[in-house]
Protein backbone atom coordinates (compact mmCIF):
# COMPACT_ATOMS: atom_id res chain seq x y z
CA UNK A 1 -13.17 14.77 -22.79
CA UNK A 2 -12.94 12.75 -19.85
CA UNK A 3 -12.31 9.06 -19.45
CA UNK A 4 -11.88 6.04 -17.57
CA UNK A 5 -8.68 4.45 -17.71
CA UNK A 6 -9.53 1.07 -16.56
CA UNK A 7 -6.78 -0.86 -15.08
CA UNK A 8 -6.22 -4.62 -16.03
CA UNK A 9 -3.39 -7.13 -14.64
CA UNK A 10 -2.03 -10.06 -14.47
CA UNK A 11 -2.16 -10.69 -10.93
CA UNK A 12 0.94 -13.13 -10.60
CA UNK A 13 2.93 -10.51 -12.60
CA UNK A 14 2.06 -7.62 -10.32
CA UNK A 15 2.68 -9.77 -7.15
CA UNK A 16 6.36 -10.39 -8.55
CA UNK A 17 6.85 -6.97 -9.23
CA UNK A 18 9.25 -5.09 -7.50
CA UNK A 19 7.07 -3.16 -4.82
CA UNK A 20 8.87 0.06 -3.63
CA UNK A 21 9.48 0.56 -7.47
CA UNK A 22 5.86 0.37 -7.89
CA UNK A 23 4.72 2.39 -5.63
CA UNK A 24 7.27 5.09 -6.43
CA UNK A 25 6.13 5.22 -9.73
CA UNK A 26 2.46 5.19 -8.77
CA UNK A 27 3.67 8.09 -6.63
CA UNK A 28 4.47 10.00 -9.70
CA UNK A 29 1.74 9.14 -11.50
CA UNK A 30 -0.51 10.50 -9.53
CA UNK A 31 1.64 14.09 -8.80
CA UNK A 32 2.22 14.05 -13.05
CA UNK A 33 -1.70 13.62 -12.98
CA UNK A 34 -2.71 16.67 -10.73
CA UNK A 35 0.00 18.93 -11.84
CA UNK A 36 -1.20 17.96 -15.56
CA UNK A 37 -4.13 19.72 -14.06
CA UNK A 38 -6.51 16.84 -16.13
CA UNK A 39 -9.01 17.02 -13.89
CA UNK A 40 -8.37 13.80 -12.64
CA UNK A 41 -10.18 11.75 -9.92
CA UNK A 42 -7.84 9.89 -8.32
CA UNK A 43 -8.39 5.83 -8.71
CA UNK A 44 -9.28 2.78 -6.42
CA UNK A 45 -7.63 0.20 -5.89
CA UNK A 46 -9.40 -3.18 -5.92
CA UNK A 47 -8.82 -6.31 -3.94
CA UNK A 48 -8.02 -9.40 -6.03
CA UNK A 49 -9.62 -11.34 -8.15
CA UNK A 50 -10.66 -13.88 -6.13
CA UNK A 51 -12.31 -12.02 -3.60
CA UNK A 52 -14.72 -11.02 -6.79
CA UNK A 53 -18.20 -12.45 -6.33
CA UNK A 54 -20.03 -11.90 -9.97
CA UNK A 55 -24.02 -12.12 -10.36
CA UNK A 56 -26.02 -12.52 -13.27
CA UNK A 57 -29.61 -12.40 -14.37
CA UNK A 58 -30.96 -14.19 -17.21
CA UNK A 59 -34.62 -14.84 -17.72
CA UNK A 60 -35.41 -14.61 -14.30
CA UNK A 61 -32.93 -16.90 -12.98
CA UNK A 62 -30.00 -15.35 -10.68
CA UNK A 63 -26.56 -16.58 -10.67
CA UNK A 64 -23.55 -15.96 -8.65
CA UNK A 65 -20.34 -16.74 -8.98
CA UNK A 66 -17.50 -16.59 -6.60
CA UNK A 67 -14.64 -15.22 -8.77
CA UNK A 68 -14.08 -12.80 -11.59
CA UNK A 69 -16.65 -12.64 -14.46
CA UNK A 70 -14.16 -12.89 -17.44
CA UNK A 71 -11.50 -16.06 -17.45
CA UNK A 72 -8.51 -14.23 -18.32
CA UNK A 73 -5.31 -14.05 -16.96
CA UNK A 74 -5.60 -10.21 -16.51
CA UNK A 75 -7.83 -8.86 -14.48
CA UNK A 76 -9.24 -5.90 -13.77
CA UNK A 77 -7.97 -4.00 -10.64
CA UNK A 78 -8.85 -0.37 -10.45
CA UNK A 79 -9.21 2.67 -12.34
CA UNK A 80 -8.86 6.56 -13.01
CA UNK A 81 -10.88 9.13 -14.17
CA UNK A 82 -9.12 11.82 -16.24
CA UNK A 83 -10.23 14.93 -18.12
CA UNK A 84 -7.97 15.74 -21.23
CA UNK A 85 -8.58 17.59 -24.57
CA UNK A 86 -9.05 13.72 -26.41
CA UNK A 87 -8.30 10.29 -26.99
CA UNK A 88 -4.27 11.06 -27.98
CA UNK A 89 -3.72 12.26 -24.80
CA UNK A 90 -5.47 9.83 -23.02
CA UNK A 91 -3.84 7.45 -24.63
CA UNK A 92 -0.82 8.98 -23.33
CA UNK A 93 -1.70 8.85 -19.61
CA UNK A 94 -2.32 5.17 -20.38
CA UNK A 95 1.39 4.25 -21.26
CA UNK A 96 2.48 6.64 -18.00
CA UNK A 97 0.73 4.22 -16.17
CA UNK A 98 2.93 1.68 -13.78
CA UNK A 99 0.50 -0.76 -14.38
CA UNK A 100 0.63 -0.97 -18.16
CA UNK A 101 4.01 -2.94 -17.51
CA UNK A 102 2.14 -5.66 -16.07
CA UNK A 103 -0.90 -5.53 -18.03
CA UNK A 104 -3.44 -3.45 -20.20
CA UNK A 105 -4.92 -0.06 -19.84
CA UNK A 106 -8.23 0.29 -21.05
CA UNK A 107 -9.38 4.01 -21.71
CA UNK A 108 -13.29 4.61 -22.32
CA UNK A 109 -15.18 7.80 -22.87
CA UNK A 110 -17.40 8.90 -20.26
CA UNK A 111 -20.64 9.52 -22.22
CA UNK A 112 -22.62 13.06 -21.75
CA UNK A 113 -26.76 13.37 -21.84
CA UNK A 114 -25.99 15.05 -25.28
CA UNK A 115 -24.46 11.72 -27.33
């Protein structure tokens, strides 16, 4: 099955975070990932929140917003695509990830033509 493990933080958190330790562990991550041999696409990061600019339609009107769409204090900031035999070990992945220490890990199914 393959997923997206969608990557939300709290940005203030991350920025205090210890950043050689980060990327060390991101460093892993990634080499765990492709020796895993999951299949993996390797991820993007994003810029921050506030660079977001978020546009909406609704009847007929367009709106757009500087900023993030959701008012949360996590936000979302990049993402991997994985292939692995189901949702246990995606799950998995998910708490391997550095950034589930500073925020949440959302995994979804990629859907097929068949479902």
């Amino acid at each position: 099955m393959r997923f997206m493990m969608l990557i939300h933080h709290d940005e203030a958190a991350l920025a205090a975070a210890p950043k050689q330790e980060l990327w060390a562990d991101y460093g892993a991550f990634n080499q765990a990932l492709a020796k895993a041999g999951t299949g993996f696409t390797a991820g993007e990061r994003l810029a921050g929140s506030k660079s977001a600019t978020t546009v909406r339609v609704r009847s007929g009107k367009n709106t757009v917003l500087d900023g993030p769409y959701a008012d949360t204090k996590e936000q979302f900031a990049g993402y991997f695509l994985i292939d692995v035999p189901d949702l246990d070990a995606a799950i998995k992945w998910a708490e391997r990830c550095p950034s589930a220490k500073y925020g949440a890990i959302e995994m979804r199914p990629i859907e097929t033509a068949s479902q």
